[in-house]
Protein backbone atom coordinates (compact mmCIF):
# COMPACT_ATOMS: atom_id res chain seq x y z
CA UNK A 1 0.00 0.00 0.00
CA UNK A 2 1.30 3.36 -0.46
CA UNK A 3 2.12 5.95 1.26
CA UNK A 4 0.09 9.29 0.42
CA UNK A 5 0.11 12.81 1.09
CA UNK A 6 -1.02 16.18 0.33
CA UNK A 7 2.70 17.62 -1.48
CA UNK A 8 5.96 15.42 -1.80
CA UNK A 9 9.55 17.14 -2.10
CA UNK A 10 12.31 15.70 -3.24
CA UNK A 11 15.64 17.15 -2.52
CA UNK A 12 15.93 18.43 0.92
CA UNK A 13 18.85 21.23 0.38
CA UNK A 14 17.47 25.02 0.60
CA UNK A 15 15.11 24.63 -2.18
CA UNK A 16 13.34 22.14 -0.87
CA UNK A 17 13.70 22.89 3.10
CA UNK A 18 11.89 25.91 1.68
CA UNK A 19 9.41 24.20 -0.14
CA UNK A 20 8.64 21.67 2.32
CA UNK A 21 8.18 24.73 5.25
CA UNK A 22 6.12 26.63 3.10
CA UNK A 23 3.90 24.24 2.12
CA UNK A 24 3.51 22.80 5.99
CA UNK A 25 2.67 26.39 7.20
CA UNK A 26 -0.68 26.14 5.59
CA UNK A 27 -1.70 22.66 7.43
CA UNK A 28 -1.36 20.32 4.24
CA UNK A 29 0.47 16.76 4.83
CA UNK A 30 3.98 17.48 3.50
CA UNK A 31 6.33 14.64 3.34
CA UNK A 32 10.21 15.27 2.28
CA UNK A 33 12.58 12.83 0.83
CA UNK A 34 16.37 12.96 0.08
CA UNK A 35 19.18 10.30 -1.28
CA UNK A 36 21.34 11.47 1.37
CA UNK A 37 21.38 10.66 5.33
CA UNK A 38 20.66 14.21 6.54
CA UNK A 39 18.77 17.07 4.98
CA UNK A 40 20.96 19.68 3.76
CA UNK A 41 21.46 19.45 0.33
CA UNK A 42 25.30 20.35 -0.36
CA UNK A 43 25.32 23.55 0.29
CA UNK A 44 24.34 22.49 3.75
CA UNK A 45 25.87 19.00 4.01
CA UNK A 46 26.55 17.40 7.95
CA UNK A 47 30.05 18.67 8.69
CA UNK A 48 31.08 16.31 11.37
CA UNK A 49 33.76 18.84 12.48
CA UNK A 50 31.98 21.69 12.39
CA UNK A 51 28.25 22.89 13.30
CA UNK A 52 25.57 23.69 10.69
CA UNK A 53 25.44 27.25 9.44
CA UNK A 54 22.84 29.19 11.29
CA UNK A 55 20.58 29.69 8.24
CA UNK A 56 20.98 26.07 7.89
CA UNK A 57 19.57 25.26 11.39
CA UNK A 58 16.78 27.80 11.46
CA UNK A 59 15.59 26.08 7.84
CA UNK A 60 15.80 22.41 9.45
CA UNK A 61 13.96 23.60 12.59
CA UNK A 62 11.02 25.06 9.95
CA UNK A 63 10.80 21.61 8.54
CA UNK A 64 10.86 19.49 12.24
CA UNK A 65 6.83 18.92 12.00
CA UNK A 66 7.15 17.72 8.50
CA UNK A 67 7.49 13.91 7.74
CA UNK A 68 10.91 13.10 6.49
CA UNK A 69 12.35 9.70 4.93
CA UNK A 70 16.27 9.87 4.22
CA UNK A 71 18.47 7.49 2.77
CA UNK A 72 16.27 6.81 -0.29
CA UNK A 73 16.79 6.55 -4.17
CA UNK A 74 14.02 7.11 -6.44
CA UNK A 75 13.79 4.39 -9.34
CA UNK A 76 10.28 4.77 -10.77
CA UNK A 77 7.71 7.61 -10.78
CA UNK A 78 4.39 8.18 -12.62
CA UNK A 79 3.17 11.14 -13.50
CA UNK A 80 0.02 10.27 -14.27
CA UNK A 81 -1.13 8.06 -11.37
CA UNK A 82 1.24 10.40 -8.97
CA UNK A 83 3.05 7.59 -7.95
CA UNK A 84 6.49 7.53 -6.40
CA UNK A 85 8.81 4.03 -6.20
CA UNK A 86 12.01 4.65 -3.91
CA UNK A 87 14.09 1.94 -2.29
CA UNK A 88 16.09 2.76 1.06
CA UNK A 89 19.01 0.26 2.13
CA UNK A 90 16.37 -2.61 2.85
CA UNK A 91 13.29 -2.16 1.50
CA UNK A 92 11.45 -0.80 -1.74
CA UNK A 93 8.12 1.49 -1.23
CA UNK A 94 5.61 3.83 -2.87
CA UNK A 95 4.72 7.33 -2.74
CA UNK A 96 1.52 8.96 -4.06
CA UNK A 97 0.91 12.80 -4.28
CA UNK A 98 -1.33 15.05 -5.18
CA UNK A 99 1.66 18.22 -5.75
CA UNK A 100 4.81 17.21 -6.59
CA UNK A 101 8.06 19.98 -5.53
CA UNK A 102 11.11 18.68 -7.28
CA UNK A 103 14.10 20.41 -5.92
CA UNK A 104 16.66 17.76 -7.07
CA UNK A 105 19.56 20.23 -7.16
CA UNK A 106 22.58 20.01 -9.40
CA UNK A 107 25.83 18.06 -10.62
CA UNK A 108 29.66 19.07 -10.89
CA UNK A 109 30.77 19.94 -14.24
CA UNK A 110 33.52 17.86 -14.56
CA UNK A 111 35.60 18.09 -17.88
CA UNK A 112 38.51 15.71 -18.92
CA UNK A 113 42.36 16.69 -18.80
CA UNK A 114 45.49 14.58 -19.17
CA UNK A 115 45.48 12.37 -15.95
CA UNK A 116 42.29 13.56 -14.22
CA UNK A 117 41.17 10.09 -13.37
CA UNK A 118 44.13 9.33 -11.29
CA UNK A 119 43.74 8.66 -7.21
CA UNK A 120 43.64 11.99 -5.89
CA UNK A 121 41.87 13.90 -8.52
CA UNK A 122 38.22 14.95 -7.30
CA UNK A 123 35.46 17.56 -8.33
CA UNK A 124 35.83 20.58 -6.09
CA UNK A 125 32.61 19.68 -4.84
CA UNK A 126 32.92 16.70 -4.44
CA UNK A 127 36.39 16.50 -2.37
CA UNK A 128 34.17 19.00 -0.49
CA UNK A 129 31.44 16.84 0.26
CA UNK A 130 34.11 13.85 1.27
CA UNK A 131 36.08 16.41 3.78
CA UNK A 132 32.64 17.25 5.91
CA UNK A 133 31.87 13.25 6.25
CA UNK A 134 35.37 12.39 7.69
CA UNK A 135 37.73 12.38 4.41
CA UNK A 136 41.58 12.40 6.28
CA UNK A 137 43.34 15.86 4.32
CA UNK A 138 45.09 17.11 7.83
CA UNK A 139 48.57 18.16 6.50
CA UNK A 140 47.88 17.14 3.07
CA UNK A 141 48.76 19.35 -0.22
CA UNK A 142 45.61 20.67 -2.07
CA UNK A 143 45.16 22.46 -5.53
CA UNK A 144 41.66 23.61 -6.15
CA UNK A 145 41.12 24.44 -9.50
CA UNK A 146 38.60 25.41 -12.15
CA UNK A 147 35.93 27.93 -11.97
CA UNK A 148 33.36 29.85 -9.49
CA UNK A 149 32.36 30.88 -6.50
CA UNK A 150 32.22 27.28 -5.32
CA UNK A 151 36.22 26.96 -5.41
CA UNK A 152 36.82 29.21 -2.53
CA UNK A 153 33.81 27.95 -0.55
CA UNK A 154 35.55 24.30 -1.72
CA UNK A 155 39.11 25.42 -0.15
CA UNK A 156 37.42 27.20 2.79
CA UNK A 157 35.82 23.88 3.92
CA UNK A 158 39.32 22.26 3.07
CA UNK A 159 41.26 24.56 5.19
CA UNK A 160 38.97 24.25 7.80
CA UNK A 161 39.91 20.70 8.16
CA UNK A 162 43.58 21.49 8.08
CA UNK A 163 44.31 20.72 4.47
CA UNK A 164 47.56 23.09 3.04
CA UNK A 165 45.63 24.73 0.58
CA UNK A 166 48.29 25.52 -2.24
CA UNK A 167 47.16 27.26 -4.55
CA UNK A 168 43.27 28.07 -6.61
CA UNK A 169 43.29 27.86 -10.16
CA UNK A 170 40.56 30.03 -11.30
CA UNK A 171 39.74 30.26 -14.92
CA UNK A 172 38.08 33.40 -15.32
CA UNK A 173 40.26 36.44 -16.17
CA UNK A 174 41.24 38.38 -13.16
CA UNK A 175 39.87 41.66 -14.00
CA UNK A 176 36.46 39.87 -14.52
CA UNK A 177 36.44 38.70 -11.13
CA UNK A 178 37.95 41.89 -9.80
CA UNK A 179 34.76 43.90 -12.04
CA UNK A 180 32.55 41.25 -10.51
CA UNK A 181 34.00 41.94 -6.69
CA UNK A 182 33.58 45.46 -7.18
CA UNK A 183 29.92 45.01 -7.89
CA UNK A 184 28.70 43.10 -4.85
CA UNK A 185 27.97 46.49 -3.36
CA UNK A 186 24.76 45.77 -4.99
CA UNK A 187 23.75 42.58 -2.68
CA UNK A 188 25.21 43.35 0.46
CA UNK A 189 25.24 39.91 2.14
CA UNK A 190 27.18 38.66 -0.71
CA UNK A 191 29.61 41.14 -0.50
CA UNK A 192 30.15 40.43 3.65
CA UNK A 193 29.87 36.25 2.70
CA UNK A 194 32.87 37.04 -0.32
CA UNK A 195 35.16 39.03 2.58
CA UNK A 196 34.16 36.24 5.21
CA UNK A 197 35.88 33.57 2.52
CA UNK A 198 38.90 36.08 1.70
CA UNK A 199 39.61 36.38 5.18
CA UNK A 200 39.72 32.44 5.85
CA UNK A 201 41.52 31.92 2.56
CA UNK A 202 43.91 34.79 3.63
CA UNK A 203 47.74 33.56 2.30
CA UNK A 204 46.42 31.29 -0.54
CA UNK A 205 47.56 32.50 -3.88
CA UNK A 206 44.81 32.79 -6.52
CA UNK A 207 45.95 32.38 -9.68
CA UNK A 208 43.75 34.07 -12.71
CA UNK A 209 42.88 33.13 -16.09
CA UNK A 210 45.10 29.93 -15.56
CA UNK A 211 44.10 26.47 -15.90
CA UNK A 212 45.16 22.76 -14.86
CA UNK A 213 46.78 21.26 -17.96
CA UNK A 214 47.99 18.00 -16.28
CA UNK A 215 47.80 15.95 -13.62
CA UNK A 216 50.66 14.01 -12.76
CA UNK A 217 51.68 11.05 -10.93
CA UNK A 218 52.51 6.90 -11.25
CA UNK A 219 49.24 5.16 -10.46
CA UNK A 220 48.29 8.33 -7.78
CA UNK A 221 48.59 11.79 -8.09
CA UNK A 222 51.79 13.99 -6.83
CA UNK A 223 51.96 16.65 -9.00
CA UNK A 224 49.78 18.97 -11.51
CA UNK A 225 51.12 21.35 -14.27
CA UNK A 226 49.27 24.94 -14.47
CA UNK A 227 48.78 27.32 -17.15
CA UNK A 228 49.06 30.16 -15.92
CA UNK A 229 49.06 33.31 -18.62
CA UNK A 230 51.10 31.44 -20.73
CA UNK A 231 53.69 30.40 -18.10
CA UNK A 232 54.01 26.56 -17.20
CA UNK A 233 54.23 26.50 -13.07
CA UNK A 234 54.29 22.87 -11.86
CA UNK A 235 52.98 22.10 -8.09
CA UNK A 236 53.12 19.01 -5.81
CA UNK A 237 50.32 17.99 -4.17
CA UNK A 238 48.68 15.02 -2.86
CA UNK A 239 45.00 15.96 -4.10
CA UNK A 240 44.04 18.16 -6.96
CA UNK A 241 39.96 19.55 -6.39
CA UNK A 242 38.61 20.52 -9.91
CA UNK A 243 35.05 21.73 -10.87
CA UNK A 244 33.86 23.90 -13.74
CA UNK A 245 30.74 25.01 -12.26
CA UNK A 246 27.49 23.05 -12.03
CA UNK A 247 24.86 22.19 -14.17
CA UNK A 248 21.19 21.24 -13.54
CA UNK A 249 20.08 17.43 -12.39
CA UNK A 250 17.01 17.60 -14.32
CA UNK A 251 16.88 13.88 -14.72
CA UNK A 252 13.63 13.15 -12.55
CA UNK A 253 11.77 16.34 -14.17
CA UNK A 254 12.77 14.45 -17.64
CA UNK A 255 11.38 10.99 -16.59
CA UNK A 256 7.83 12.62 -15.49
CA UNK A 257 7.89 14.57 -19.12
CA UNK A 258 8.36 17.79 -17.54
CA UNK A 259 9.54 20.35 -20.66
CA UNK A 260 13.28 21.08 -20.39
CA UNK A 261 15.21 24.40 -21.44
CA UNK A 262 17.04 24.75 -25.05
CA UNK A 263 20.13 25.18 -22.98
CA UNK A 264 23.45 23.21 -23.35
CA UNK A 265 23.08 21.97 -19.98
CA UNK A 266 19.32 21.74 -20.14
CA UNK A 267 17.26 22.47 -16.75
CA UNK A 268 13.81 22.03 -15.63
CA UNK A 269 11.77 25.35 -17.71
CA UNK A 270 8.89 26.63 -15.09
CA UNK A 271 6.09 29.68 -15.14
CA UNK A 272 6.57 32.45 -12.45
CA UNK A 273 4.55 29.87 -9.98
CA UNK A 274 7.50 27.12 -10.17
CA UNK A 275 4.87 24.79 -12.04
CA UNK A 276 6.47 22.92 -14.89
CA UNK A 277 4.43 21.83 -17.75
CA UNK A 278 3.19 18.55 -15.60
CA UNK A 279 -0.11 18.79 -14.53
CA UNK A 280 0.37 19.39 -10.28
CA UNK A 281 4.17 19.14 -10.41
CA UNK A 282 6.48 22.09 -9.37
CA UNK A 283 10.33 22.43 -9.27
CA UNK A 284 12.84 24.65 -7.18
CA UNK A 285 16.30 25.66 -7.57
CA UNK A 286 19.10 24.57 -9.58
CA UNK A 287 17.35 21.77 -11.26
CA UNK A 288 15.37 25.50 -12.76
CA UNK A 289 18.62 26.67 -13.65
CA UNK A 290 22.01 27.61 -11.36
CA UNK A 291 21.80 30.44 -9.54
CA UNK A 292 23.12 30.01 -5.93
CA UNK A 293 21.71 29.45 -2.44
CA UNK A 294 19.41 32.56 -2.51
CA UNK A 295 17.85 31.79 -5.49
CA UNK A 296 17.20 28.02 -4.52
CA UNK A 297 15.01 28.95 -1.04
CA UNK A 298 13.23 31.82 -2.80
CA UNK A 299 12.25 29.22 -5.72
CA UNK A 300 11.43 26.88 -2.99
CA UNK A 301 9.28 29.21 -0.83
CA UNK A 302 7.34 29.96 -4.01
CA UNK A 303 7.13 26.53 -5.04
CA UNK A 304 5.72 25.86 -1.57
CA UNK A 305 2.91 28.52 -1.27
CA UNK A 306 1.85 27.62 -4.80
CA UNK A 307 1.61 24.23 -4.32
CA UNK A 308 -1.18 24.50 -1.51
CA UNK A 309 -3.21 27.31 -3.72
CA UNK A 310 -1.57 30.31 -2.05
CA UNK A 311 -1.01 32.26 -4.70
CA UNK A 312 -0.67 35.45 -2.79
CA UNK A 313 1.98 34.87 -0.87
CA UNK A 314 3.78 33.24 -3.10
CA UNK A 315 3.69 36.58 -5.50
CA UNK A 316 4.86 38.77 -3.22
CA UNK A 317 8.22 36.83 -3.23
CA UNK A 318 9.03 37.63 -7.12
CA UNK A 319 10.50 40.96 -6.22
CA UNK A 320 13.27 38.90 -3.84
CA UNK A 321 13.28 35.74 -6.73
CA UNK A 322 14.18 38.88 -9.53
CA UNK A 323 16.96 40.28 -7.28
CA UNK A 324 18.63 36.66 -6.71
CA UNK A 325 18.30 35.92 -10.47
CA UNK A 326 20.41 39.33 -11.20
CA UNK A 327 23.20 38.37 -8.79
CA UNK A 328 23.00 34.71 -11.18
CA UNK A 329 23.24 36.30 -13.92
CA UNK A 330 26.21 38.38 -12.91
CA UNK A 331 27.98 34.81 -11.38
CA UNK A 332 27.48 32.91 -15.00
CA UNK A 333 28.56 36.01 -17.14
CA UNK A 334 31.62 36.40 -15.13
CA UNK A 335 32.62 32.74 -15.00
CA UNK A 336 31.86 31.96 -18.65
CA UNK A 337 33.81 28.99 -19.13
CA UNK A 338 37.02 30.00 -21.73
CA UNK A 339 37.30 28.28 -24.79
CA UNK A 340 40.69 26.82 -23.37
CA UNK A 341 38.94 24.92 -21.02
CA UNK A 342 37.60 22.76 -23.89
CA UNK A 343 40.70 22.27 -25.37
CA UNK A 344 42.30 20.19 -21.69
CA UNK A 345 41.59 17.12 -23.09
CA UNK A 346 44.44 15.31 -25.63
CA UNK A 347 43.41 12.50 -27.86
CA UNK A 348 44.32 9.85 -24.93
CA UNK A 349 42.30 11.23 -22.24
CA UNK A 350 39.60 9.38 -20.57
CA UNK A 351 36.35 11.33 -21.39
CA UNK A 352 34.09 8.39 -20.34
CA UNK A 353 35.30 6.73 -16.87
CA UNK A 354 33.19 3.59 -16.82
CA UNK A 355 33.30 2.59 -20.10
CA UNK A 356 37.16 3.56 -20.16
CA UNK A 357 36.49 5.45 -23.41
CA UNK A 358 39.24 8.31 -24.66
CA UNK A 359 38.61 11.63 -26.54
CA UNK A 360 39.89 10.07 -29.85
CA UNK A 361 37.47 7.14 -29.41
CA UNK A 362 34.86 10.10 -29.69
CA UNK A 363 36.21 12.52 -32.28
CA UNK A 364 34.34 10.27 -35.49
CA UNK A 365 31.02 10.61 -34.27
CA UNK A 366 28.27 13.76 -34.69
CA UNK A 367 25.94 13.12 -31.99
CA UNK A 368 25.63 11.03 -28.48
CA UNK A 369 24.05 7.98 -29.97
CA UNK A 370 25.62 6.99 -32.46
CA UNK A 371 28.95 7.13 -29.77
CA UNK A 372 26.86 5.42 -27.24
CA UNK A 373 26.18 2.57 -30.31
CA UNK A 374 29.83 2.05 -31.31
CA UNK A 375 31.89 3.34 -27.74
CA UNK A 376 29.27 2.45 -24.95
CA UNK A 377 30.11 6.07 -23.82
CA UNK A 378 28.02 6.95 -21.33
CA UNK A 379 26.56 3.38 -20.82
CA UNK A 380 27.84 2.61 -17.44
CA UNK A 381 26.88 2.75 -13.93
CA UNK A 382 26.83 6.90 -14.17
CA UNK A 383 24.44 6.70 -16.61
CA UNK A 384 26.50 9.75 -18.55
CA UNK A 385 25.97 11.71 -15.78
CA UNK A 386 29.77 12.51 -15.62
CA UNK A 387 30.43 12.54 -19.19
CA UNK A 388 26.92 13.32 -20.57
CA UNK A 389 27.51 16.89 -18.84
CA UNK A 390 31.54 16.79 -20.51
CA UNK A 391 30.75 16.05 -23.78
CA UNK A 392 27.51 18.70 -24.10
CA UNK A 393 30.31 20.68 -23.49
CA UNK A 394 33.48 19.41 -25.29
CA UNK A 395 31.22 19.04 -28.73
CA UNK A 396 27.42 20.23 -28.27
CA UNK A 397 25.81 17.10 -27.69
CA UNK A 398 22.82 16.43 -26.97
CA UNK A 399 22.81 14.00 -24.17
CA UNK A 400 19.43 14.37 -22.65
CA UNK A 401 16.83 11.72 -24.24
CA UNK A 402 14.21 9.91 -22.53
CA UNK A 403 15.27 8.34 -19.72
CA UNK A 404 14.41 4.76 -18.77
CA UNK A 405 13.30 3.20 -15.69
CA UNK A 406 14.81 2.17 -13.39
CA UNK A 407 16.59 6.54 -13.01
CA UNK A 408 19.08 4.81 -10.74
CA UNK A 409 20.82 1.35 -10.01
CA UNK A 410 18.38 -0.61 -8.09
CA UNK A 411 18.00 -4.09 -6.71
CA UNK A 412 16.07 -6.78 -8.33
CA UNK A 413 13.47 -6.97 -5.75
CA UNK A 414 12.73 -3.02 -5.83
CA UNK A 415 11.94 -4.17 -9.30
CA UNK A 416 9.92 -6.99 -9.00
CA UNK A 417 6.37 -5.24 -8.82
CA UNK A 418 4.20 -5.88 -11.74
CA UNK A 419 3.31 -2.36 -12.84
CA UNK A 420 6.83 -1.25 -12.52
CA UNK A 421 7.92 -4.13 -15.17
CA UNK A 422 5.26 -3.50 -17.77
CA UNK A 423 6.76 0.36 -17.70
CA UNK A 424 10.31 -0.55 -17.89
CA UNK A 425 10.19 -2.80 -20.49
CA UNK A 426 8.96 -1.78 -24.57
């Protein structure tokens, strides 16, 4: 039998904290699920060093009423009969709805260089995320590289754990940035967050317009090679933390048919409400498009209120959504990714990691299927994920067809009901 209530939201980082509190202040049955342990998203993830942010705990405290599973991956859903399938570590369940909040957040952009699948080479993110759950980098040698605002919030967290934070490798040309700096005057709380992260990140060199041309090492990393302006510099290190920004994770909103932006890195397209073009489903924050923490919880509050029909409130929020989208747009225009970044890649790289498959493997082909056919690029457990993202950039692929049940790796028996079976399988 399942489980039913008046909204669902899945993803519990700000968007859909927001969501979920918004929604519960009008008396509905909200229930909240998330893939990891804890809510918090990423932005928010458990540190187990350090204590929450206080934002962070005043949005979990909103949501303590609400009904929350964690620990679950979604493998089916239905639009049409509002059905949800999840499995948790034991056991396989359904969901039903009647509003759907999808606030599934985004990926790292990962893109391939010379040696970035050695042992010690992470997303920025994602060596991030590894750090707050008990990752060892006391004493240990870090370059963070690639582009954003999420690199210095990436080498914060590292330094905060006692990682030797060498050196960031930021993409974007330094007078960008320094325009960009000098224009935070215009949202205040990002200007005193940006001095916060200077201050903590006081004695590491930034280095502008450069980029990671190498990693090095025999069977782990010790070294990378930098392009900085033109001028080789060559660091040890023990881990190299590289990201390229983030792009959308609008898998889920695919599989229920919601209608997707023309973008490169496609996200979930909404009306002002947050309603997608599904019939009673919604969607919040960076699965909508990146734009930051701000952006998310405004998305998600509006999401919320317009879920349970209250349209007013929701409205009077725009003003605050408009502003957050203008500090966005002023993020992606500065950080533009440079054609050079495109270029990391030599004709022996790994592009696709579990298929093993190099640029060169790639370079005969005009579109993503007819490489999946003859490569089994993006076949493997990531489901393209990794190099789906990559290669939309690397050659303007599209990568984003119809997805299949099961969205995830599942087990057999989460996949043994009847209904779920007829779906899967033409």
């Amino acid at each position: 039998m399942a489980e039913r209530c008046d909204v669902l939201v899945i993803g519990a980082g700000p968007a859909g904290l927001a969501a979920a509190a918004a929604a519960a202040g009008q008396g509905v049955d909200v229930m909240l699920l998330d893939a990891q342990p804890r809510a918090g998203g990423q932005v928010w993830r458990h540190d187990i060093a350090h204590r929450a942010p206080r934002r962070a705990r005043h949005a979990l405290r909103r949501v303590a009423a609400v009904k929350r599973h964690f620990g679950i991956r979604v493998v089916d859903a239905d639009a049409s009969a509002r059905m949800l399938r999840v499995e948790d570590a034991l056991h396989a369940r359904e969901f039903g709805w009647d509003r759907l909040i999808l606030a599934t957040g985004a990926r790292e952009l990962c893109l391939p260089f010379p040696g970035g699948t050695l042992p010690g080479v992470t997303g920025a993110g994602g060596l991030q995320a590894l750090v707050k759950q008990g990752w060892p980098v006391s004493g240990k040698r870090v370059v963070v590289a690639g582009s954003g605002p999420l690199l210095l919030a990436a080498a914060a967290s590292l330094r905060a754990h006692r990682a030797r934070v060498l050196a960031i490798v930021e993409q974007a040309a330094r007078h960008d940035v320094h325009a960009f700096a000098r224009a935070l005057w215009r949202w205040p709380d990002k200007l005193a967050q940006a001095v916060q992260l200077r201050a903590r990140l006081l004695g590491v060199p930034i280095h502008y317009g450069a980029v990671v041309r190498a990693a090095r090492g025999d069977g782990t990393l010790c070294g990378v090679e930098i392009d900085s302006a033109g001028v080789s510099v060559e660091l040890a290190c023990d881990h190299l933390a590289a990201g390229f920004g983030l792009v959308p994770d609008a898998g889920f909103g695919r599989l229920l048919g919601c209608e997707l932006t023309a973008a490169t890195q496609p996200a979930i397209r909404v009306d002002a409400l947050q309603r997608t073009s599904v019939e009673s489903v919604f969607a919040a924050g960076e699965c909508c498009g990146i734009g930051g923490m701000d952006k998310a919880r405004i998305e998600g509050a509006i999401a919320g209120h317009a879920a349970v029909g209250d349209e007013s409130v929701a409205r009077a929020l725009f003003a605050a959504r408009d502003r957050a989208r203008r500090f966005a747009d002023a993020v992606a225009h500065t950080f533009t990714l440079d054609p050079r970044t495109r270029t990391l890649a030599d004709g022996e790289t790994t592009v696709c990691r579990c298929e093993d498959v190099t640029l060169d493997a790639l370079r005969a082909f005009h579109d993503a299927r007819a490489a999946k056919l003859a490569t089994r690029c993006g076949m493997g457990a990531c489901q393209g994920r990794i190099c789906g993202a990559a290669l939309a950039e690397l050659f303007g692929w599209s990568w984003h067809g119809h997805p299949r049940q099961p969205l995830f790796p599942a087990r057999l028996a989460s996949l043994a009901d009847e209904s779920l079976a007829r779906r899967s399988c033409p």
